[in-house]
Every structure is written in C-alpha cells, then in structure tokens.
N, C-alpha and C. Protein backbone atom coordinates (compact mmCIF):
# COMPACT_ATOMS: atom_id res chain seq x y z
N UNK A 1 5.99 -19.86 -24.77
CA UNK A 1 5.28 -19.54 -23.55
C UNK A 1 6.21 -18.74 -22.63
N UNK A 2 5.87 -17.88 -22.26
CA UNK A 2 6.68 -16.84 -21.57
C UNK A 2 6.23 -17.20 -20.03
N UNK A 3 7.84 -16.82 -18.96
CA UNK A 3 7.88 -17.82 -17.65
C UNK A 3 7.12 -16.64 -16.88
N UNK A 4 6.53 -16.68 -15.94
CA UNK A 4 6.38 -15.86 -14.96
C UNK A 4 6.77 -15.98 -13.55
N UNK A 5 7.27 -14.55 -12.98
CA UNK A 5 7.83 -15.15 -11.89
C UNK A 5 7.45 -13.99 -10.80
N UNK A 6 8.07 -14.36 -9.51
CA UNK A 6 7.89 -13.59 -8.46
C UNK A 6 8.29 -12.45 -8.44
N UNK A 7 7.95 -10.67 -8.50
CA UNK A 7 8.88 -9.83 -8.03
C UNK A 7 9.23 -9.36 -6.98
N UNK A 8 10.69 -9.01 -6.55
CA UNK A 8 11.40 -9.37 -6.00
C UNK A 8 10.81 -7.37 -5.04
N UNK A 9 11.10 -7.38 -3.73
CA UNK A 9 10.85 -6.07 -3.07
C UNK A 9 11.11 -5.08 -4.10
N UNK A 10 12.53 -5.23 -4.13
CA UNK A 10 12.93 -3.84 -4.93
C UNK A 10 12.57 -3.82 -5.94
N UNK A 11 11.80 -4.98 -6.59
CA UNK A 11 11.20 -4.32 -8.03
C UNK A 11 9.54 -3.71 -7.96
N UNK A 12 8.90 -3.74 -7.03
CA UNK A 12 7.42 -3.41 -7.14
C UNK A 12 7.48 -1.76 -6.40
N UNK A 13 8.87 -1.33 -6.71
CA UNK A 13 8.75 0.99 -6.57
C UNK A 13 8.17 1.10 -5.64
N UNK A 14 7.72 0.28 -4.16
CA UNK A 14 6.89 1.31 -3.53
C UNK A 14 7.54 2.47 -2.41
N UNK A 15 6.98 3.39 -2.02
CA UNK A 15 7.51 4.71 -1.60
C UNK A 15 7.44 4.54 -0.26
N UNK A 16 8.30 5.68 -0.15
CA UNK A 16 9.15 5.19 1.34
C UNK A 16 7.99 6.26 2.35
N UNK A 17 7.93 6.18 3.96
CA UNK A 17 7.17 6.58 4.47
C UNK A 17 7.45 8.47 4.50
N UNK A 18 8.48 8.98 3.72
CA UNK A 18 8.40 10.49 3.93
C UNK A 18 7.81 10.86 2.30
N UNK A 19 7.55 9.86 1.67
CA UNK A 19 6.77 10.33 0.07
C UNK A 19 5.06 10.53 0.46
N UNK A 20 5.19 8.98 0.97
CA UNK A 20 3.71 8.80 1.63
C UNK A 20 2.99 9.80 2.22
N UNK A 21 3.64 10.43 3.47
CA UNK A 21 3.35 11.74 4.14
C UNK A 21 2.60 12.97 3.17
N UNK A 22 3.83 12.67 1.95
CA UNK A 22 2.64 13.91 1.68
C UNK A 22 2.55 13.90 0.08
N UNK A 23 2.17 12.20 -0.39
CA UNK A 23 1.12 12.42 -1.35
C UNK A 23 -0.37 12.25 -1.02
N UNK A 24 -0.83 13.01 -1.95
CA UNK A 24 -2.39 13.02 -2.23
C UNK A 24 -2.85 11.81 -1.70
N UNK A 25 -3.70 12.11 -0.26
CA UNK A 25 -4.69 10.69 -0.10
C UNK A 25 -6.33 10.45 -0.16
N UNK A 26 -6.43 9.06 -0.44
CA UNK A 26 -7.74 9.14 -0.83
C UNK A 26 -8.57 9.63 0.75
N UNK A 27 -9.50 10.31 0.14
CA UNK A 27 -10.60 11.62 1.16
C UNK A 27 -11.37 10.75 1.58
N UNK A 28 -10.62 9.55 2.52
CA UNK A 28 -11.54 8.24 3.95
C UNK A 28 -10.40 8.46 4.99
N UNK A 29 -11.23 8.41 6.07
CA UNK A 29 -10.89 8.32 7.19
C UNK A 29 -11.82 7.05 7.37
N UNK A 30 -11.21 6.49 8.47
CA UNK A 30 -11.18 5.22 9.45
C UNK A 30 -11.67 5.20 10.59
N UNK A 31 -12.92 5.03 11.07
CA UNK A 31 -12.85 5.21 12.85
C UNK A 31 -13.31 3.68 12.88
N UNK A 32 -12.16 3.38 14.24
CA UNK A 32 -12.54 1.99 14.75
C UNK A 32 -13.38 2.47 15.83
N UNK A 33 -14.64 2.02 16.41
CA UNK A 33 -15.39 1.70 17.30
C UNK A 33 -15.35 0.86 18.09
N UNK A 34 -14.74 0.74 19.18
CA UNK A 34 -14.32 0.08 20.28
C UNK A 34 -13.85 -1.37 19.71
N UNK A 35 -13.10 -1.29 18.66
CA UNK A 35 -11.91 -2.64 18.19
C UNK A 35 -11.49 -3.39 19.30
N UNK A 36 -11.13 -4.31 19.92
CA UNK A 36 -10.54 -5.06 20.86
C UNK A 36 -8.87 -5.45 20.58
N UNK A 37 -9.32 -6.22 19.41
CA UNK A 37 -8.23 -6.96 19.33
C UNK A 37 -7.58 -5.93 17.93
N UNK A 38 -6.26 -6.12 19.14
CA UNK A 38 -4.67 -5.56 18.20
C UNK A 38 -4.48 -6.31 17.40
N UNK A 39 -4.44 -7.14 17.08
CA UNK A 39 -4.08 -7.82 15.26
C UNK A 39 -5.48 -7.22 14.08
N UNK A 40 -6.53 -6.98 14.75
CA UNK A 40 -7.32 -6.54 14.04
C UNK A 40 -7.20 -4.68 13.28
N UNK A 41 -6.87 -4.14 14.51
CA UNK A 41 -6.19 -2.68 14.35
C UNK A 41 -5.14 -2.69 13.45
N UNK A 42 -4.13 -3.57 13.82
CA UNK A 42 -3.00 -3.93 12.92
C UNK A 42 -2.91 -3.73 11.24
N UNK A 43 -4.17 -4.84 11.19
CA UNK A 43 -4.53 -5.21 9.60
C UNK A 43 -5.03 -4.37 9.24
N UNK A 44 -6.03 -3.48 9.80
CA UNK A 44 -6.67 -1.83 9.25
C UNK A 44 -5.55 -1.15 8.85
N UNK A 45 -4.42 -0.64 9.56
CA UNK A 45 -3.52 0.01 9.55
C UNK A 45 -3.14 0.20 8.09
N UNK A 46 -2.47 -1.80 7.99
CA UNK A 46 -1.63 -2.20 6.80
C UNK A 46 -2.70 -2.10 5.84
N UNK A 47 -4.14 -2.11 5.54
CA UNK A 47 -4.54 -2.12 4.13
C UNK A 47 -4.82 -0.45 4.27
N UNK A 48 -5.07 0.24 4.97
CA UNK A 48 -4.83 1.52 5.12
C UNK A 48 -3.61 2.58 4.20
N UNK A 49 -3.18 1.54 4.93
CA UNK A 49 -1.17 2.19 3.54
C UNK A 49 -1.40 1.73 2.30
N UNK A 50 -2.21 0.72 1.90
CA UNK A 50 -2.33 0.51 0.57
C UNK A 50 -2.84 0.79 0.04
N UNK A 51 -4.14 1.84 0.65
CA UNK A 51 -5.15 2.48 -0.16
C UNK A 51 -4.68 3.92 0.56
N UNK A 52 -3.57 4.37 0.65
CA UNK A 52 -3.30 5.95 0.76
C UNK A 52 -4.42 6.55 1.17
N UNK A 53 -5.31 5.93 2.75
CA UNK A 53 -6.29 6.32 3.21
C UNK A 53 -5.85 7.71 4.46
N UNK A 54 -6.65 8.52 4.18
CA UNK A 54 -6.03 9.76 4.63
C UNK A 54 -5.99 9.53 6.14
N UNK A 55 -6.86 8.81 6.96
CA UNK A 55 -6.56 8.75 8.63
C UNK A 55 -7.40 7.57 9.40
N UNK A 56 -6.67 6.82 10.32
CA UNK A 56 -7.56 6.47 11.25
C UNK A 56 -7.75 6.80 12.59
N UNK A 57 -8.65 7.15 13.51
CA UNK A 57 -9.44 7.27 13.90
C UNK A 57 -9.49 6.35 15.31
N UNK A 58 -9.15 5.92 16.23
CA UNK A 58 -9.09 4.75 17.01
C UNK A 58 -9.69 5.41 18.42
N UNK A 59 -10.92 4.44 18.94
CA UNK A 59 -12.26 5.17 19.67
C UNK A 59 -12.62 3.97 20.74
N UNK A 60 -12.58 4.67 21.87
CA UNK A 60 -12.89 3.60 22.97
C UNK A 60 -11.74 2.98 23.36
N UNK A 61 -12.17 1.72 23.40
CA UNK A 61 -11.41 0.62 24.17
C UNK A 61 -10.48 -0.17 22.92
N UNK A 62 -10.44 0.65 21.62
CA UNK A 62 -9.57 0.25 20.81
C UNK A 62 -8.24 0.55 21.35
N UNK A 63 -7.50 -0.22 21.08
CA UNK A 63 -6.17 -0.46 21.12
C UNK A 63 -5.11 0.45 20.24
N UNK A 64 -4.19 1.34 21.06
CA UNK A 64 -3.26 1.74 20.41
C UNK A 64 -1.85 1.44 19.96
N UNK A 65 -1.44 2.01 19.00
CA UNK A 65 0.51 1.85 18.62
C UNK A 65 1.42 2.78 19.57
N UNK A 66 1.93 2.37 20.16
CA UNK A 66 2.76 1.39 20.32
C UNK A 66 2.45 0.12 20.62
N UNK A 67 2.57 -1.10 19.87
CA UNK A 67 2.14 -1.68 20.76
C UNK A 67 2.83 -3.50 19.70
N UNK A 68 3.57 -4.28 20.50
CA UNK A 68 4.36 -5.50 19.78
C UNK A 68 2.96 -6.33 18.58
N UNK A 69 1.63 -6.50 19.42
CA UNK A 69 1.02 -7.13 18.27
C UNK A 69 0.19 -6.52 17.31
N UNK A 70 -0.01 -5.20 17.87
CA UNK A 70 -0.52 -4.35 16.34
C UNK A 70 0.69 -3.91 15.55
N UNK A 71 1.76 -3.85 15.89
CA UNK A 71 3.27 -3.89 15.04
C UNK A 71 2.98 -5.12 14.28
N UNK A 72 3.14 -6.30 14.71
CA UNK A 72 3.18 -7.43 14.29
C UNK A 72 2.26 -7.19 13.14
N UNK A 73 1.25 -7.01 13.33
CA UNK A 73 -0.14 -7.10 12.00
C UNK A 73 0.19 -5.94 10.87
N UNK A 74 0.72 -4.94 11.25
CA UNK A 74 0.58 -3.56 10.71
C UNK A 74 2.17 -3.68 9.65
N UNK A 75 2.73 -4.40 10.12
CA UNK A 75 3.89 -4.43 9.26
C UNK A 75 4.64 -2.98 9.16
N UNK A 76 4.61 -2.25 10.04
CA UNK A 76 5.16 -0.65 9.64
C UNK A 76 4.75 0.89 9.70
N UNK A 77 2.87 0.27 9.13
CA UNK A 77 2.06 1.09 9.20
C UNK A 77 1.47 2.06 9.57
N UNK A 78 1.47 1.71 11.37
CA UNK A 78 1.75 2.41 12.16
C UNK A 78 2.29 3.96 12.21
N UNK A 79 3.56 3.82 11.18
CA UNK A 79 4.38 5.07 11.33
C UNK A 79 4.08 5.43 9.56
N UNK A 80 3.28 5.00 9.04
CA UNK A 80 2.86 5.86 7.53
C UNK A 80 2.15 6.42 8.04
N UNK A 81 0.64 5.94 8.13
CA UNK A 81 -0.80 5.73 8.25
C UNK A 81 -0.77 7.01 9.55
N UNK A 82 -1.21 8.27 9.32
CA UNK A 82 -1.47 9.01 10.17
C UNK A 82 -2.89 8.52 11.04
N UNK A 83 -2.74 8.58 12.79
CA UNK A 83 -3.91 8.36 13.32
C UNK A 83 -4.19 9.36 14.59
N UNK A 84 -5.29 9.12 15.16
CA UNK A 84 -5.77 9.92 16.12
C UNK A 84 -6.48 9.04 17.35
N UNK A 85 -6.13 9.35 18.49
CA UNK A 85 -6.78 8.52 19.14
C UNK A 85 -8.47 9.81 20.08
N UNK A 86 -10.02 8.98 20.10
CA UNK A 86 -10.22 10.01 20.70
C UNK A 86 -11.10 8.92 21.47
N UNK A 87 -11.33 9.34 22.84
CA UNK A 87 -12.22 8.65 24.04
C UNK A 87 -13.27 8.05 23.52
N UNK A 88 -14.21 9.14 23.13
CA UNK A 88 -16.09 9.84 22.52
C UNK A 88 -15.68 8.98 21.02
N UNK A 89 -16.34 8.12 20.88
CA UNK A 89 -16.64 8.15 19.28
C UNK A 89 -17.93 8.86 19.12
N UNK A 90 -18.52 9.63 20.12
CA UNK A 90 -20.39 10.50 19.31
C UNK A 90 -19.38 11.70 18.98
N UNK A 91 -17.90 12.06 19.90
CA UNK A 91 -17.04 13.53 19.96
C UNK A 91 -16.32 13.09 18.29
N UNK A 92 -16.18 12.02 18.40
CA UNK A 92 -15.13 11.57 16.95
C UNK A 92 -15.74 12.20 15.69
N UNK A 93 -17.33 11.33 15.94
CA UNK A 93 -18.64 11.83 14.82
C UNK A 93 -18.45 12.98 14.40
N UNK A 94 -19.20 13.84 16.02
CA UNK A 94 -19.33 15.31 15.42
C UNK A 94 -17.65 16.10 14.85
N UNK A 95 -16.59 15.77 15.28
CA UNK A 95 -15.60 15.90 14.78
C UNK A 95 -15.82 16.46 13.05
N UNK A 96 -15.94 14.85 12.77
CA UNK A 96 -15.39 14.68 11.43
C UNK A 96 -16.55 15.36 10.60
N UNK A 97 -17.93 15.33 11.69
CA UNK A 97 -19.23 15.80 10.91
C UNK A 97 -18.70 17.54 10.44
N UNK A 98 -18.07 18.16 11.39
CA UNK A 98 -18.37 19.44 11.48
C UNK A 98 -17.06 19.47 10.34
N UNK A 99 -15.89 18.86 10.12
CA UNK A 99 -15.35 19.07 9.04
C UNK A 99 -15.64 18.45 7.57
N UNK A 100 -16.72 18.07 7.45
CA UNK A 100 -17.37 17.91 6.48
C UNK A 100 -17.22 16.82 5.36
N UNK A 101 -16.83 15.72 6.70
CA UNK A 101 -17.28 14.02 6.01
C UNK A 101 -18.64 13.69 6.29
N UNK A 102 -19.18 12.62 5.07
CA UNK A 102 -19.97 12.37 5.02
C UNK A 102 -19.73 10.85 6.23
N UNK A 103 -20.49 10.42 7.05
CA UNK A 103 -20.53 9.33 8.15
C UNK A 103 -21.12 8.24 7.25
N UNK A 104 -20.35 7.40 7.26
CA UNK A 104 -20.64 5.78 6.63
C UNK A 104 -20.50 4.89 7.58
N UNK A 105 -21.18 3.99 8.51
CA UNK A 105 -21.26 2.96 9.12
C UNK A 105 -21.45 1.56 8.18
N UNK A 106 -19.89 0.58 8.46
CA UNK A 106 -20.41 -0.43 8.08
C UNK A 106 -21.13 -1.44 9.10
N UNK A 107 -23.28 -1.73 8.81
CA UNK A 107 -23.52 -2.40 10.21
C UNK A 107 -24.64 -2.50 9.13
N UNK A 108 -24.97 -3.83 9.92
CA UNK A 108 -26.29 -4.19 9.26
C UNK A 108 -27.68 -3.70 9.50
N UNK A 109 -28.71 -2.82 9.69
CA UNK A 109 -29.32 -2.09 9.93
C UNK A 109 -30.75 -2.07 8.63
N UNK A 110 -31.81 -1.81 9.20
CA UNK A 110 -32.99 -1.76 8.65
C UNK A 110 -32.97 -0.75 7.32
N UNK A 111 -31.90 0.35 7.60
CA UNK A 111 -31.47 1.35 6.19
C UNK A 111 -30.02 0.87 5.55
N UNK A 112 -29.12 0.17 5.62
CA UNK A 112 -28.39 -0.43 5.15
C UNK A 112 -28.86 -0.89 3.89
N UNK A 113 -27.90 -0.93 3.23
CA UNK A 113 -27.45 -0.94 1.34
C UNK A 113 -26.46 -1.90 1.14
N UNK A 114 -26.02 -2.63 0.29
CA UNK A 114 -25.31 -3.34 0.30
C UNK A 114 -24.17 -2.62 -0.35
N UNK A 115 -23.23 -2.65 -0.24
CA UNK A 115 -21.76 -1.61 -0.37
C UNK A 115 -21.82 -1.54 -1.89
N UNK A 116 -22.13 -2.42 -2.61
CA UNK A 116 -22.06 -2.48 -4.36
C UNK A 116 -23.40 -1.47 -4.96
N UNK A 117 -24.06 -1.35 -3.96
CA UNK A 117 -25.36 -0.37 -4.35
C UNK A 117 -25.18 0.95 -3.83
N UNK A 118 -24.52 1.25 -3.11
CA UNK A 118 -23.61 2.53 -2.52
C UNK A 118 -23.36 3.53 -3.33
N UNK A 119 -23.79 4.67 -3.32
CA UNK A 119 -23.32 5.81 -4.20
C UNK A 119 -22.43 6.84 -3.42
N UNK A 120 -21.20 6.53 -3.86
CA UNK A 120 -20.13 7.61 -3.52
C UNK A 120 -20.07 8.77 -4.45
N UNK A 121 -20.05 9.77 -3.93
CA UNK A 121 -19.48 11.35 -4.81
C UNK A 121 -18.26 11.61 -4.40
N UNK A 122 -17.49 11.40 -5.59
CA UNK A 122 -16.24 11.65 -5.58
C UNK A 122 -15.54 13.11 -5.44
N UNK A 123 -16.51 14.08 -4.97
CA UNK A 123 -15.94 15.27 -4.61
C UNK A 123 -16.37 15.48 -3.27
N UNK A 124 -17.11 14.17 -2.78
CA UNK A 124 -17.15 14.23 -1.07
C UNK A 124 -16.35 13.72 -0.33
N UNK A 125 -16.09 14.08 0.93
CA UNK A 125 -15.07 12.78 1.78
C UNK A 125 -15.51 12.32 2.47
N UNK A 126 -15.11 11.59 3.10
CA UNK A 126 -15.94 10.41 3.85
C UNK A 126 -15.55 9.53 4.96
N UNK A 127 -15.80 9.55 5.99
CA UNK A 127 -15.71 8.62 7.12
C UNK A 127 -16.56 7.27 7.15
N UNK A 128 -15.35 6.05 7.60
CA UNK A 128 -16.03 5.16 7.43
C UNK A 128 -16.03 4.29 8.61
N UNK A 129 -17.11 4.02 9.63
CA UNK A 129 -17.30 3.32 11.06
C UNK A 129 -17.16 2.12 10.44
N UNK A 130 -16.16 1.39 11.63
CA UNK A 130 -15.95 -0.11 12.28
C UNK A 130 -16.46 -0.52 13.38
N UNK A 131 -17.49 -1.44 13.81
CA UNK A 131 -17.50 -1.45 15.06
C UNK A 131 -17.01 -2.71 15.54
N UNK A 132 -17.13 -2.48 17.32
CA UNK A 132 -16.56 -3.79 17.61
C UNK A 132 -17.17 -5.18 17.21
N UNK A 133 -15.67 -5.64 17.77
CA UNK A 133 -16.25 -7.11 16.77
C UNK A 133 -17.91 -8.21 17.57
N UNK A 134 -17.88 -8.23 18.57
CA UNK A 134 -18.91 -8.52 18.93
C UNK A 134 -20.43 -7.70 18.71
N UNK A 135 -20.34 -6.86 19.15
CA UNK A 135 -21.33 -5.81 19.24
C UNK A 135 -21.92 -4.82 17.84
N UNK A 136 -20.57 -4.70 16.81
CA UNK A 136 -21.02 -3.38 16.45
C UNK A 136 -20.53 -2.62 16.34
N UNK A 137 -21.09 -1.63 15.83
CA UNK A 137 -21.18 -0.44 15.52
C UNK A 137 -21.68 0.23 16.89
N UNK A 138 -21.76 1.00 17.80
CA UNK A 138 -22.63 1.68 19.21
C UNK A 138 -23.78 1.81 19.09
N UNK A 139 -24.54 1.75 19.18
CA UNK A 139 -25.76 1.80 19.38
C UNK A 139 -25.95 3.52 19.41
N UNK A 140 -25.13 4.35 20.11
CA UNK A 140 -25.81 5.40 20.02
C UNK A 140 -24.93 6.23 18.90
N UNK A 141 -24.09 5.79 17.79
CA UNK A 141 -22.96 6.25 16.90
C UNK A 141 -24.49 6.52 16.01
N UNK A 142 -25.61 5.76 15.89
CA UNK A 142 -26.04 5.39 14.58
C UNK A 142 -27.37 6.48 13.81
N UNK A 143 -27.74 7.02 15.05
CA UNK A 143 -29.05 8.88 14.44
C UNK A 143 -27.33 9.64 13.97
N UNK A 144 -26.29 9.45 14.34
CA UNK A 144 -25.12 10.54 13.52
C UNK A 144 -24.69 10.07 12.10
N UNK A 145 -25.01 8.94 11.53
CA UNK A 145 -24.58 8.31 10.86
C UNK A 145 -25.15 9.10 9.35
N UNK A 146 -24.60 9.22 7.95
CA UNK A 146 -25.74 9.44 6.77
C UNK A 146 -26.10 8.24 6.18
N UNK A 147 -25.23 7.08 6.61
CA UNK A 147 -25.89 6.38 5.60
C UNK A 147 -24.89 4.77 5.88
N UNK A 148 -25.68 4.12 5.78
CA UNK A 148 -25.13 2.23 6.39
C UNK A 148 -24.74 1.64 5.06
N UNK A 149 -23.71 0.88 5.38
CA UNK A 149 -23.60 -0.11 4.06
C UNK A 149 -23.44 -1.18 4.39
N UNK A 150 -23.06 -2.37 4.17
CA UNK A 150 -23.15 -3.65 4.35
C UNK A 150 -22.38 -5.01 3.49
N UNK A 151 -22.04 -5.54 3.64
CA UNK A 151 -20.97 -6.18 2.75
C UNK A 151 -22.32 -7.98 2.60
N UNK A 152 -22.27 -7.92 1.51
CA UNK A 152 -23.08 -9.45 1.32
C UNK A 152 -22.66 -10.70 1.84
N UNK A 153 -22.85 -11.45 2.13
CA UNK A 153 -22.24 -12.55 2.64
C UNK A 153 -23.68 -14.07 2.64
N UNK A 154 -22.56 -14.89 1.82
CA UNK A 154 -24.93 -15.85 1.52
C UNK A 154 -24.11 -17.17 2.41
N UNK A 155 -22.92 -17.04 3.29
CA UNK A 155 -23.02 -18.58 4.04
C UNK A 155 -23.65 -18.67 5.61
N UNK A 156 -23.25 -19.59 6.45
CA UNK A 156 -24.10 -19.48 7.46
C UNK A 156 -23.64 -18.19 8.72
N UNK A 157 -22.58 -17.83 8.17
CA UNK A 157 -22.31 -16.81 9.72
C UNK A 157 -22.77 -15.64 8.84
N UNK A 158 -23.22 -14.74 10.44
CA UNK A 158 -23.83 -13.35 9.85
C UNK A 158 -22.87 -12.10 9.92
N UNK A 159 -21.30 -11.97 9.72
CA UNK A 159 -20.79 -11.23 9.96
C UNK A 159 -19.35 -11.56 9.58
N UNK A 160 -18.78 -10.68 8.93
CA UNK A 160 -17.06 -10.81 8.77
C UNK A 160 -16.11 -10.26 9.92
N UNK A 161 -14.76 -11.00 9.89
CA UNK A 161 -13.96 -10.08 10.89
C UNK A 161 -13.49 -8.81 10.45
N UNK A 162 -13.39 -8.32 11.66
CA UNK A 162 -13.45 -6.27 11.29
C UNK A 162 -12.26 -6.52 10.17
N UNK A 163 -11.71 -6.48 10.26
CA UNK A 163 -10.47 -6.25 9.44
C UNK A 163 -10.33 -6.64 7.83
N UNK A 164 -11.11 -7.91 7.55
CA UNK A 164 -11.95 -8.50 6.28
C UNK A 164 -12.80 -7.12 5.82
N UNK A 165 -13.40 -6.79 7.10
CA UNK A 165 -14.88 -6.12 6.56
C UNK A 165 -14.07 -4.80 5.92
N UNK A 166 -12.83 -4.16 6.36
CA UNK A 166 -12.62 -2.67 6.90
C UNK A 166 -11.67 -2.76 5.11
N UNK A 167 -11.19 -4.13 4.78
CA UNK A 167 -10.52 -4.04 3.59
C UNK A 167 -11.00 -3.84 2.35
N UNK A 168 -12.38 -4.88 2.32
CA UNK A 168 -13.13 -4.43 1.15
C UNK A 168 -13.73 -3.54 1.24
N UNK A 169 -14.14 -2.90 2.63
CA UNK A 169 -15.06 -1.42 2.11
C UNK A 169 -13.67 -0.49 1.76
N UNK A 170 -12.94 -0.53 2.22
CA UNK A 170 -11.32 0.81 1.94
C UNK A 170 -11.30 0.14 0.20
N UNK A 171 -11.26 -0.78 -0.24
CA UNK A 171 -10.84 -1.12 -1.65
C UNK A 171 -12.65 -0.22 -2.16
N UNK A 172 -13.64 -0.61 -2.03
CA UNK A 172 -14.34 0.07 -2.57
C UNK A 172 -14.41 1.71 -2.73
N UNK A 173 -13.94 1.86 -1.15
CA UNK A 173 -13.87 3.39 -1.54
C UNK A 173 -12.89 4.30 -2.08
N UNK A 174 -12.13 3.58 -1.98
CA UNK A 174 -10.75 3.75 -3.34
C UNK A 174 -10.91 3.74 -4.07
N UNK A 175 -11.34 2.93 -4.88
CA UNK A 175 -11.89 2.82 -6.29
C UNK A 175 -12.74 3.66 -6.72
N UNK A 176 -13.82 4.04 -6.25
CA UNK A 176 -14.15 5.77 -6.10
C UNK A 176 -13.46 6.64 -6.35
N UNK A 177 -12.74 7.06 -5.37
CA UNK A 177 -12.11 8.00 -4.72
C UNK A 177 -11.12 8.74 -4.93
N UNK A 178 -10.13 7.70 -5.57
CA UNK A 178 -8.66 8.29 -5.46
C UNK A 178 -8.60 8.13 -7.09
C-alpha cells in the first residue's frame, strides 16, 4: 500500500505573480454588484487567481484593495488578479457590452437556467454579475443582462454566500473556457 502525503508549497510549481500577468486567461470577467463585505471580495479575488480569470470588476458600494480584511481573504490576490473599480454598474454593463462580453447574471429570475443547463461558447467571453448579498443583483443591471443562471440548492435557505456562489460559477466557466 503506497503512503500518501501532504505536498509541501514548493512542490505544487505554482507561478509567481509576473508569469501570471501575462499568461493566457480564461475570457471571464467578474463584476461585483454592490458587494459589502470585504472578506467576501477577498475570496472572489483568491478563487479568481485560481481560475486565471481575466478581471474583476468592483461596482458601487463594493469595497476596494487596499484594504487589511480583503488582504486577509485574498491571500495576495489582490496584486495578481487585475481589477477595475467603476461607480455605474449599468456604465460597467455597457462597458463590457460594447467590448463584446456576453452579460451573465448569477440571480434567480423567471428566465434563469440552472448553471449545469448553461450553454457556454467557448469562442465567446463573458462577464459574470454578483450581486449584493442581501438584495441581488440591481434591479435595473437586469433588461442589460443575455442571460441568468442560477446555482441549485434543495435545503431550506434560498441563496448562497456571494463568494460560494462566485466560486462555483468561475469553476464552471473554466471548465469551458480555458
């Protein structure tokens, strides 16, 4: 029976933040929608670097880096993970609309799909909405939107924390994507 064991930092190769810069990243961007809480931004950040997600996006009353507890969550990230901060998330939209991402809102909605029924084209790119954790997605983000997805969930609460939600949709669209 062969032992298995822990590997150790220096054995799992991963690349330092000037490789990162400028390999090939997967074609998602990130917009948080008025995020609140910095540990939540944080954790976007850090699964962000792990899916070589090309940008986030940080809108409203989201919280920016510099900052001790989105450091804390982000582990580093911060300074891989290229971001943008903009006031307007409808200015963010048309942004990313006019450079030619497709708009993905994750929110539960009357046209919402469940993320496993989702058809990605892997020669499209794609923006993917967070909204705040109470509220949402904006209310008026959602006539800009192409298309809702939704993450399943069969226990009694109706909603994951952003940062849960923002990991498995980035792992799905990776898996696509890159």
């Amino acid at each position: 029976m062969s032992t298995v064991k822990k590997l150790k930092l220096e054995e799992l190769n991963r690349i330092d933040i000037e490789t990162f810069k400028e390999v090939q990243k997967t074609p998602l961007v990130v917009m948080l929608d008025d995020v609140r809480s910095m540990h939540n931004v944080g954790a976007v950040f850090r699964t962000a670097d792990a899916f070589l997600i090309e940008k986030i996006v940080l809108c409203g009353i989201t919280p920016r880096p510099p900052h001790r507890d989105i450091h804390k969550a982000a582990l580093g990230a911060t300074e891989s993970v290229d971001w943008e901060y903009a006031e307007s998330s409808i200015e963010a939209v048309e942004k990313l609309k006019a450079n030619g991402y497709k708009i993905v809102a994750v929110e539960q909605t009357t046209g919402s799909v469940e993320i496993s029924d989702f058809r990605m084209d892997k020669d499209k790119k794609y923006a993917l909405i967070l909204g705040n954790e109470v509220e949402g997605v904006s209310e008026q983000l959602l006539p800009l939107c192409d298309a809702f997805i939704e993450i399943p969930q069969l226990g009694t609460k109706h909603s994951l924390n952003v940062s849960v939600c923002a990991g498995i949709a980035m792992w799905e669209f990776f898996k696509v994507l890159s």
